[in-house]
C-alpha atoms as a PDB file:
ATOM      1  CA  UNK A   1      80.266  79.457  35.871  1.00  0.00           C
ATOM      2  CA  UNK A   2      78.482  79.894  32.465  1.00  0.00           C
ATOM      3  CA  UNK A   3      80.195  82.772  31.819  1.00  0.00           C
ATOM      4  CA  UNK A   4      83.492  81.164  32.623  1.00  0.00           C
ATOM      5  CA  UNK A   5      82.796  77.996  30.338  1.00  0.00           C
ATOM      6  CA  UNK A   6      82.097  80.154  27.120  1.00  0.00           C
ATOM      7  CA  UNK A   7      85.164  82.277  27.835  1.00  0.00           C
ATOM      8  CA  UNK A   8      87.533  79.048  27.806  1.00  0.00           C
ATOM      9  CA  UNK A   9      85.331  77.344  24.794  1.00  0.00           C
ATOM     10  CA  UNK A  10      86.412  81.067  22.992  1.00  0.00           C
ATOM     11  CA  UNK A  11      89.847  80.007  24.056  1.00  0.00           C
ATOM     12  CA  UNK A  12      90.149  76.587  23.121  1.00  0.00           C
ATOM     13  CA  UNK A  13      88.395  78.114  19.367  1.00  0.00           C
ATOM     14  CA  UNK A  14      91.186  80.682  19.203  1.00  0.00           C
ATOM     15  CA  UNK A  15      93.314  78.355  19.727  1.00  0.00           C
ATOM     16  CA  UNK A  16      92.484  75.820  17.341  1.00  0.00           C
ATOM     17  CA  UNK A  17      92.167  78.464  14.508  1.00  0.00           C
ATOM     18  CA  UNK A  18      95.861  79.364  14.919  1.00  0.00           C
ATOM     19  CA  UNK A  19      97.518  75.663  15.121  1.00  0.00           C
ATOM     20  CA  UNK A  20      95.143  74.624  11.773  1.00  0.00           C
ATOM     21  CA  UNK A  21      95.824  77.748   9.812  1.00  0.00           C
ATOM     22  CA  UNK A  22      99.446  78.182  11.033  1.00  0.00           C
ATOM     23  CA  UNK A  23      99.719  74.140  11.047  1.00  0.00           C
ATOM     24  CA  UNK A  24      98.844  74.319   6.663  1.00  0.00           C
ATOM     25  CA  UNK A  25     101.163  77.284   6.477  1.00  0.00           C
ATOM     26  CA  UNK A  26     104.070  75.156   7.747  1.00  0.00           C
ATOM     27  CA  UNK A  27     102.996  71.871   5.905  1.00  0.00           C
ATOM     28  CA  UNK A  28     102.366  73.682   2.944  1.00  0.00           C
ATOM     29  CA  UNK A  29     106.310  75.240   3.208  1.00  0.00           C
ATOM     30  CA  UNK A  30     107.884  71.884   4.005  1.00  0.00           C
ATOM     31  CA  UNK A  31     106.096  70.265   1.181  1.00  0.00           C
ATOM     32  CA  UNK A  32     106.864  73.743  -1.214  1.00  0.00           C
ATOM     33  CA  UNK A  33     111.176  73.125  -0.187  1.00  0.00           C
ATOM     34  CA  UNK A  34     110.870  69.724  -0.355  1.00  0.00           C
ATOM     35  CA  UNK A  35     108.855  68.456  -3.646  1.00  0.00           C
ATOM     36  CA  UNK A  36     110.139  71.062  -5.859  1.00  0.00           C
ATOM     37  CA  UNK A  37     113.394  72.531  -6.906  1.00  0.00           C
ATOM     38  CA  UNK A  38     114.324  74.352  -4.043  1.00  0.00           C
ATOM     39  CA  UNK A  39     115.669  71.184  -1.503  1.00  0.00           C
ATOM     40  CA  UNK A  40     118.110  70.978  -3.963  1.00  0.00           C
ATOM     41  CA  UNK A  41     119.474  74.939  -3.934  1.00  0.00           C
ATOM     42  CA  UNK A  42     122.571  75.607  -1.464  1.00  0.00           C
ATOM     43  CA  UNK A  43     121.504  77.329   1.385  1.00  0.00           C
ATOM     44  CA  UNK A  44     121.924  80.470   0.517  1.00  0.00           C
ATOM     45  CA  UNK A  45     121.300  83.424   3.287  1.00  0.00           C
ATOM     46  CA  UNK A  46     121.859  86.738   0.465  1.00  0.00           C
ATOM     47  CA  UNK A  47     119.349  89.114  -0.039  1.00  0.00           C
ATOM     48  CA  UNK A  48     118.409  87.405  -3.746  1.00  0.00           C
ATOM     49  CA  UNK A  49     118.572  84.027  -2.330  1.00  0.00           C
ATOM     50  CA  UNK A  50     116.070  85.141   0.823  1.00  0.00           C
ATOM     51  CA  UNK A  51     113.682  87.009  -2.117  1.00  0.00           C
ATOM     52  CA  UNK A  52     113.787  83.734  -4.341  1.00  0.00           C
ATOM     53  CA  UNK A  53     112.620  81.690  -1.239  1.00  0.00           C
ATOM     54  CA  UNK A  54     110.017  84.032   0.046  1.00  0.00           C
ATOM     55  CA  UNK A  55     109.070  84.254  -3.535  1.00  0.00           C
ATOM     56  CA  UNK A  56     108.868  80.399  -3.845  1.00  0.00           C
ATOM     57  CA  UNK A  57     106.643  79.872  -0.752  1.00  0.00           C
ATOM     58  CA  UNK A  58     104.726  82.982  -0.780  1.00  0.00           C
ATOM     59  CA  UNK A  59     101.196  81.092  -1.444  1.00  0.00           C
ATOM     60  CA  UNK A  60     101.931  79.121   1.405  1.00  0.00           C
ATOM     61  CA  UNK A  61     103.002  82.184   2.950  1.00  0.00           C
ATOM     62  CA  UNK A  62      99.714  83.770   2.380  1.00  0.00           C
ATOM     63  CA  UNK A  63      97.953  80.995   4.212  1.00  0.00           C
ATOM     64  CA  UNK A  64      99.996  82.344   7.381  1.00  0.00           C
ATOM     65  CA  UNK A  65      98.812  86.128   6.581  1.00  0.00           C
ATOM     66  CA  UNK A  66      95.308  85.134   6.297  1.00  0.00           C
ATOM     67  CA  UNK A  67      95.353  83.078   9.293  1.00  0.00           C
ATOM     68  CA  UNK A  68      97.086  86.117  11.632  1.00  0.00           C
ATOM     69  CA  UNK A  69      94.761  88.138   9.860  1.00  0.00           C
ATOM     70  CA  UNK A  70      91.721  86.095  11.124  1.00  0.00           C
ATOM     71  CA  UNK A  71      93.200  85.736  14.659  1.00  0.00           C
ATOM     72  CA  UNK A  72      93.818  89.715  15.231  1.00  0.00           C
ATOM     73  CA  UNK A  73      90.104  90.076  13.592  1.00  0.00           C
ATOM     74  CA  UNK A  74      88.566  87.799  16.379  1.00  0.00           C
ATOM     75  CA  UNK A  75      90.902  89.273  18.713  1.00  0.00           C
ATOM     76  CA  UNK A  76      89.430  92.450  18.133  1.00  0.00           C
ATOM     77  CA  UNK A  77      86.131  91.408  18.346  1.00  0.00           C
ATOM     78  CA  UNK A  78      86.852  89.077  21.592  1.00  0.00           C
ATOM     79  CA  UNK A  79      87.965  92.297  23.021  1.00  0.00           C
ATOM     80  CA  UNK A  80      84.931  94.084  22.136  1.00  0.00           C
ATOM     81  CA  UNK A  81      82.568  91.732  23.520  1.00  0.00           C
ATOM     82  CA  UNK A  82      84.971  91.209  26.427  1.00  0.00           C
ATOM     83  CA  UNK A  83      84.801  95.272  27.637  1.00  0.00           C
ATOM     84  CA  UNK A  84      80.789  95.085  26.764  1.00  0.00           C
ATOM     85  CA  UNK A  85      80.266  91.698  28.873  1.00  0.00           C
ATOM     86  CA  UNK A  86      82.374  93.702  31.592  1.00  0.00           C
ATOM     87  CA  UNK A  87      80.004  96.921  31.166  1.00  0.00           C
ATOM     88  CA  UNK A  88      76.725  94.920  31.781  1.00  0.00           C
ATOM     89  CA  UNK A  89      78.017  92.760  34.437  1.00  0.00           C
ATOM     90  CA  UNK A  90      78.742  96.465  36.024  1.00  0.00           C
ATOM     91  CA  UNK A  91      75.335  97.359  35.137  1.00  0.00           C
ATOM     92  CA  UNK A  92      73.480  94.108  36.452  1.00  0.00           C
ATOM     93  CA  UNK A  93      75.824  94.053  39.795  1.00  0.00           C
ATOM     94  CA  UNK A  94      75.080  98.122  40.517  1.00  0.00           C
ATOM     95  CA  UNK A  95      71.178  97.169  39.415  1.00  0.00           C
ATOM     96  CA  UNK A  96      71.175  94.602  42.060  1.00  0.00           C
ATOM     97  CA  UNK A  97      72.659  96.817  44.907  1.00  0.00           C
ATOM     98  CA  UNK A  98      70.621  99.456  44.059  1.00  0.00           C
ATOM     99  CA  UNK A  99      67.673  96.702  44.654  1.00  0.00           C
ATOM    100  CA  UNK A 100      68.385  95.331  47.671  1.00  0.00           C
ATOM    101  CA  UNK A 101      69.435  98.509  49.341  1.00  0.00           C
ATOM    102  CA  UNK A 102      66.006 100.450  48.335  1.00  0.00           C
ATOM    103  CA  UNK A 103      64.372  96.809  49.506  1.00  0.00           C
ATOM    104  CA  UNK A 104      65.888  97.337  52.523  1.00  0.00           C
ATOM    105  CA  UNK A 105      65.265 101.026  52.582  1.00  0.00           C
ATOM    106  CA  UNK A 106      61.600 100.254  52.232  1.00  0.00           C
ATOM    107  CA  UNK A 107      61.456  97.316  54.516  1.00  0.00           C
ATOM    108  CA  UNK A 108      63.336  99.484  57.574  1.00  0.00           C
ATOM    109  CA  UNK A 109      60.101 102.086  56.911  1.00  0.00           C
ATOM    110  CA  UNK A 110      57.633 100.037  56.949  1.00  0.00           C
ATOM    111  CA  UNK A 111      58.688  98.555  60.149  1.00  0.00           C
ATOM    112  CA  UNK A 112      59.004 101.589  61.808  1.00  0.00           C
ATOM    113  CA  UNK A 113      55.624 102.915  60.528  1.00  0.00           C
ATOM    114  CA  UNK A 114      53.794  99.597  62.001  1.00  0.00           C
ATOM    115  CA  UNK A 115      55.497 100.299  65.157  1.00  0.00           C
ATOM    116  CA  UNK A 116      53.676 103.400  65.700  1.00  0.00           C
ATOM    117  CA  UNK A 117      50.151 101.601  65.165  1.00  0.00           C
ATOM    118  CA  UNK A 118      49.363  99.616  68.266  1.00  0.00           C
ATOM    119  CA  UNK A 119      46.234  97.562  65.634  1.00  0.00           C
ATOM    120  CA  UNK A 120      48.597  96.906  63.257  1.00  0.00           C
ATOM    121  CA  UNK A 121      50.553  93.628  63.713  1.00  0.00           C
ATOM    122  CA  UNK A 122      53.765  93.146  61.445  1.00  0.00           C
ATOM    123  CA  UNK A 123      53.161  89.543  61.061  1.00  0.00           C
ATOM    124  CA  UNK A 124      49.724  90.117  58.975  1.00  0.00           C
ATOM    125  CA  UNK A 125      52.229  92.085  56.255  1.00  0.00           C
ATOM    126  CA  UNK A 126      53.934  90.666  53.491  1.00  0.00           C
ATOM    127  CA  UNK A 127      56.643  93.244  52.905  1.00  0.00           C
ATOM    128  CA  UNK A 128      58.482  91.268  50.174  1.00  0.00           C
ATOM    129  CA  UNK A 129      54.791  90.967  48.198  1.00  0.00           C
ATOM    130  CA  UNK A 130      54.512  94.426  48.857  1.00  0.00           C
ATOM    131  CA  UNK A 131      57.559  95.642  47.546  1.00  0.00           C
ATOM    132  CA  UNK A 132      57.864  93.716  44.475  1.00  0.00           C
ATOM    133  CA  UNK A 133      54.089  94.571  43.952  1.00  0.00           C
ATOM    134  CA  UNK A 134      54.921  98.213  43.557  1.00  0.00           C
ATOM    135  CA  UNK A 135      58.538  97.554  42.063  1.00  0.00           C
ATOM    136  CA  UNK A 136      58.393  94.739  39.857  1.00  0.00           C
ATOM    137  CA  UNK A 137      60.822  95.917  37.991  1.00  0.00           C
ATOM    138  CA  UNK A 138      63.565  97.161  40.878  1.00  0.00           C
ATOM    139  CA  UNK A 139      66.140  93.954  40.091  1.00  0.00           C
ATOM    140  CA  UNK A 140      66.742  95.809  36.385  1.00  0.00           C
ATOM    141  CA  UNK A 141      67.152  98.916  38.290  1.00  0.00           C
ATOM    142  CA  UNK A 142      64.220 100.297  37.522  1.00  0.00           C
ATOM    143  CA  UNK A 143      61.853 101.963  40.272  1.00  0.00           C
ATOM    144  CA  UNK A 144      59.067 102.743  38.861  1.00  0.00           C
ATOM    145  CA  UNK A 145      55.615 102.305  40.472  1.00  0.00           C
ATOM    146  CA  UNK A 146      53.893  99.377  38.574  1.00  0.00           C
ATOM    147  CA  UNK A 147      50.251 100.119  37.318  1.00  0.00           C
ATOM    148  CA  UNK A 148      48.771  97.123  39.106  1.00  0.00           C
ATOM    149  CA  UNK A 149      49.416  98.808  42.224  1.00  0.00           C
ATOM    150  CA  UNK A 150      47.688 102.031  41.793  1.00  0.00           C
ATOM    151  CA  UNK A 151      44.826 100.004  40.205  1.00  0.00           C
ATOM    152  CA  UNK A 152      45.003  98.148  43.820  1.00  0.00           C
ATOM    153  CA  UNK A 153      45.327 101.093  45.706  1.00  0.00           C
ATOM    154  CA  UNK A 154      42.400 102.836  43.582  1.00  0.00           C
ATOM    155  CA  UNK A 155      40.511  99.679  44.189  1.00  0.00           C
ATOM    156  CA  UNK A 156      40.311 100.128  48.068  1.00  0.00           C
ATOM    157  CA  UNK A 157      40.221 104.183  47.600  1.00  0.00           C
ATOM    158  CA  UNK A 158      37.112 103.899  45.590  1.00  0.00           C
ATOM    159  CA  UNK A 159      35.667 100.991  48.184  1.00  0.00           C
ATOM    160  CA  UNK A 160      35.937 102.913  51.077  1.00  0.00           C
ATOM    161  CA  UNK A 161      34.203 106.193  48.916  1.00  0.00           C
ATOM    162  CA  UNK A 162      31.743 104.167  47.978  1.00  0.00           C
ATOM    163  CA  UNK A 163      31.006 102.654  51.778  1.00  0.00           C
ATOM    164  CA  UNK A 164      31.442 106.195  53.070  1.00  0.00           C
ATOM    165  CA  UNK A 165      28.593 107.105  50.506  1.00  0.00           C
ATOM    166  CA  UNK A 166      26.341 104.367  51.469  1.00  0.00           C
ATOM    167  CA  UNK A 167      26.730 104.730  55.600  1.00  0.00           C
ATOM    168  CA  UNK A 168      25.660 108.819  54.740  1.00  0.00           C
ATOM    169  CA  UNK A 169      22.795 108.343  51.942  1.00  0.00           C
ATOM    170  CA  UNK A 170      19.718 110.112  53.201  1.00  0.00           C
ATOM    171  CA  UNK A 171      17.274 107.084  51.677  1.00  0.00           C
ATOM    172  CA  UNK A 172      17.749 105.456  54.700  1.00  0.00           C
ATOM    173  CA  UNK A 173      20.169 102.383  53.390  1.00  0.00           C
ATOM    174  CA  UNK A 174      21.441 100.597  55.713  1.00  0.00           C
ATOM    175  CA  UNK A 175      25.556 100.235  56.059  1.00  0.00           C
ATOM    176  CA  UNK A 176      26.651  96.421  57.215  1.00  0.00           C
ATOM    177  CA  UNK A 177      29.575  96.159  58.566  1.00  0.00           C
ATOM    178  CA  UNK A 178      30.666  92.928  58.028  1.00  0.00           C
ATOM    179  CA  UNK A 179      30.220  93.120  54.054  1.00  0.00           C
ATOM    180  CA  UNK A 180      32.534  95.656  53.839  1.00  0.00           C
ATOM    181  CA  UNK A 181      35.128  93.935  56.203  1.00  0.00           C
ATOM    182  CA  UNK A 182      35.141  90.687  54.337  1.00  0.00           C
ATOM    183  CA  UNK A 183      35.504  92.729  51.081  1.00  0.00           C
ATOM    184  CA  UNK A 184      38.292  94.706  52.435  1.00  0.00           C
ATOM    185  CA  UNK A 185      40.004  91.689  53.590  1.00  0.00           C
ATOM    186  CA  UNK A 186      40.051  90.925  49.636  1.00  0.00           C
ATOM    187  CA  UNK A 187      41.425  94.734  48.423  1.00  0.00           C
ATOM    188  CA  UNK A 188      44.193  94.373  50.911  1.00  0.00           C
ATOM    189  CA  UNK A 189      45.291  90.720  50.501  1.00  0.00           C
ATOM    190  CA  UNK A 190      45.888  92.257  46.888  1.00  0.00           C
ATOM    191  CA  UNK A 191      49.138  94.494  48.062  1.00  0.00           C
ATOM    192  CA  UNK A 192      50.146  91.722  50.805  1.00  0.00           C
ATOM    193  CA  UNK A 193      48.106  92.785  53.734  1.00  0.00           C
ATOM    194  CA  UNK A 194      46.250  89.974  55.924  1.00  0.00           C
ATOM    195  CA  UNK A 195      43.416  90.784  57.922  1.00  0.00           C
ATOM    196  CA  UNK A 196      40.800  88.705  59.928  1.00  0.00           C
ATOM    197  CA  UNK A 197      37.068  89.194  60.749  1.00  0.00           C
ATOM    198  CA  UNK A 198      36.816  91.415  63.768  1.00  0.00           C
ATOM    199  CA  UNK A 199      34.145  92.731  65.653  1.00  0.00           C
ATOM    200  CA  UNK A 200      32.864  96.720  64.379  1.00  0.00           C
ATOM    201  CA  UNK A 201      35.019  98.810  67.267  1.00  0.00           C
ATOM    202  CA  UNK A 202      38.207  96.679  66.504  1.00  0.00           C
ATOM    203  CA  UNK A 203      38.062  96.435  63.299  1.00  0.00           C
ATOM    204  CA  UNK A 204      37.385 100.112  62.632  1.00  0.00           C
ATOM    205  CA  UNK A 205      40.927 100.975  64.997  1.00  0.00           C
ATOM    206  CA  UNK A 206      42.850  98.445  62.414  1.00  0.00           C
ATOM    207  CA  UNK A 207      41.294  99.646  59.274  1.00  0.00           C
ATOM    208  CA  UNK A 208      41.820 102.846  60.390  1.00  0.00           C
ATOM    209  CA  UNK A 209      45.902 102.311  61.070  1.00  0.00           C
ATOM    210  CA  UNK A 210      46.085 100.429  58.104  1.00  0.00           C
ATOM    211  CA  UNK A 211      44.485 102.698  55.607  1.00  0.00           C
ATOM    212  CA  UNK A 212      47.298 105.754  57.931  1.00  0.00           C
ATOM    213  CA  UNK A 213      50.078 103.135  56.704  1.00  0.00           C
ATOM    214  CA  UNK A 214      49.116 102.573  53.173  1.00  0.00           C
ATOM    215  CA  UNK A 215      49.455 106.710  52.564  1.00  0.00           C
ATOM    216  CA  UNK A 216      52.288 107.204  54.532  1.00  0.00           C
ATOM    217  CA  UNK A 217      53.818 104.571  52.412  1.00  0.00           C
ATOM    218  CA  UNK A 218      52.633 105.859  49.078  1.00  0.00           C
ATOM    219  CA  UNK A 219      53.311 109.838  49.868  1.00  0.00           C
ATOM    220  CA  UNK A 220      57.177 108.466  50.806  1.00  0.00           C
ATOM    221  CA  UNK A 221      57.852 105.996  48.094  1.00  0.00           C
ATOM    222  CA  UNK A 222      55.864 106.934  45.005  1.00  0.00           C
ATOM    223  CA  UNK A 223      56.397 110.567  44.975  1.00  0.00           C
ATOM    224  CA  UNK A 224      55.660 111.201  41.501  1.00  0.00           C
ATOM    225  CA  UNK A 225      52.856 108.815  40.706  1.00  0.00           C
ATOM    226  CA  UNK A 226      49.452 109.829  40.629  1.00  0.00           C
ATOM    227  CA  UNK A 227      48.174 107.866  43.909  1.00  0.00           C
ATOM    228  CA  UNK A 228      45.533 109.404  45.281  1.00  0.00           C
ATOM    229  CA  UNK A 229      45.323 108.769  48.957  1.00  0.00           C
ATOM    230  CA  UNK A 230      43.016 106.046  50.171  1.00  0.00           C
ATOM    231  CA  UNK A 231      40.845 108.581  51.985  1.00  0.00           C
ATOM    232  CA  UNK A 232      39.058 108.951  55.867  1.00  0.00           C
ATOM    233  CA  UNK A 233      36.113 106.346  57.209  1.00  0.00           C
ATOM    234  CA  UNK A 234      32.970 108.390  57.695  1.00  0.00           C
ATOM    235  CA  UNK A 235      30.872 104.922  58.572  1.00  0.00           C
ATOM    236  CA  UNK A 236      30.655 103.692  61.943  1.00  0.00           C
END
């Protein structure tokens, strides 16, 4: 509707130009004939009596020129602008498809994933958060994998490492379970993923189906980004 108002403003602009430049032209004619010399000439329609007249009213004339002259300049440019508004509108409208049929894409995988991981429940994902999280930029067109992901998806790679290290240290240190479950419940409410305290055998079947998901999604939609998976649970 924006769109639609400047285009008849551009109109109503053109429009005006031509009536007060062609409006001054004609004034300036009448007034030219009729306060000089010539309103009392006998209409003459010769070649010498046309060049006389032309001759006569040729600065009002020129007012005429320079108005058409104007007119066919902002006609040109009109056009111009027209054909390049036209061009991104194509853009933004292809942009946008391309969007929401990679969204959709992405949201028909990830259901189909989740359905082959009885611990998983779809209802505890955010698909939209997780999209746009590694998109952000997929409504320009642009699917690129956004660097607060990986730093997300490094976040819980390097968490589970580190727990993995601490469940297999030979000092003796003692892994706790529940630690590392609330602070995984933080890593993956980061990329839209909601999980609840659980006891140890449960929770290690979700984390474990979760953590399956996470790659599978990364090795299928960030092929060329250096993602590292999230790795294997050695604690127990």
């Amino acid at each position: 509707m924006n769109n639609v108002n400047k285009f008849n403003r551009a109109i109503y602009a053109f429009i005006s130009i031509a009536i007060f430049g062609y409006g001054i032209c004609i004034l300036s004619v009448f007034l030219t004939v009729f306060q000089g010399d010539l309103r009392d000439r006998i209409i003459c329609l010769n070649s010498d009596c046309v060049e006389r007249f032309i001759k006569a009213v040729e600065p009002a004339l020129s007012v005429g020129k320079a108005t058409s002259d104007l007119l066919v300049a902002i006609a040109t440019a009109g056009g111009i602008l027209i054909a390049l508004w036209s061009y991104l509108t194509s853009v933004s409208n292809s942009a946008l498809g391309n969007h929401i049929s990679h969204f959709s894409i992405f949201q028909s995988y990830l259901n189909s994933e989740i359905a082959k991981r009885n611990r998983v429940n779809i209802g505890s994902i955010d698909t939209f958060y997780w999209y746009n999280l590694v998109f952000p930029k997929s409504k320009s067109g642009i699917m690129v994998v956004s660097k607060k992901y990986k730093n997300y998806i490094e976040e819980i790679r390097l968490h589970i490492s580190e727990s993995n290290a601490i469940a297999s240290t030979p000092t003796g240190e003692t892994f706790r379970y529940k630690p590392h479950q609330a602070e995984m419940q933080n890593r993956l409410s980061n990329i839209g993923i909601t999980i609840s305290m659980q006891p140890r055998i449960e929770y290690y079947e979700i984390e474990d189906q979760l953590i399956s998901l996470i790659d599978c999604i990364n090795s299928s939609f960030c092929l060329e980004e250096e993602i590292q998976k999230v790795g294997i649970r050695k604690y127990s």
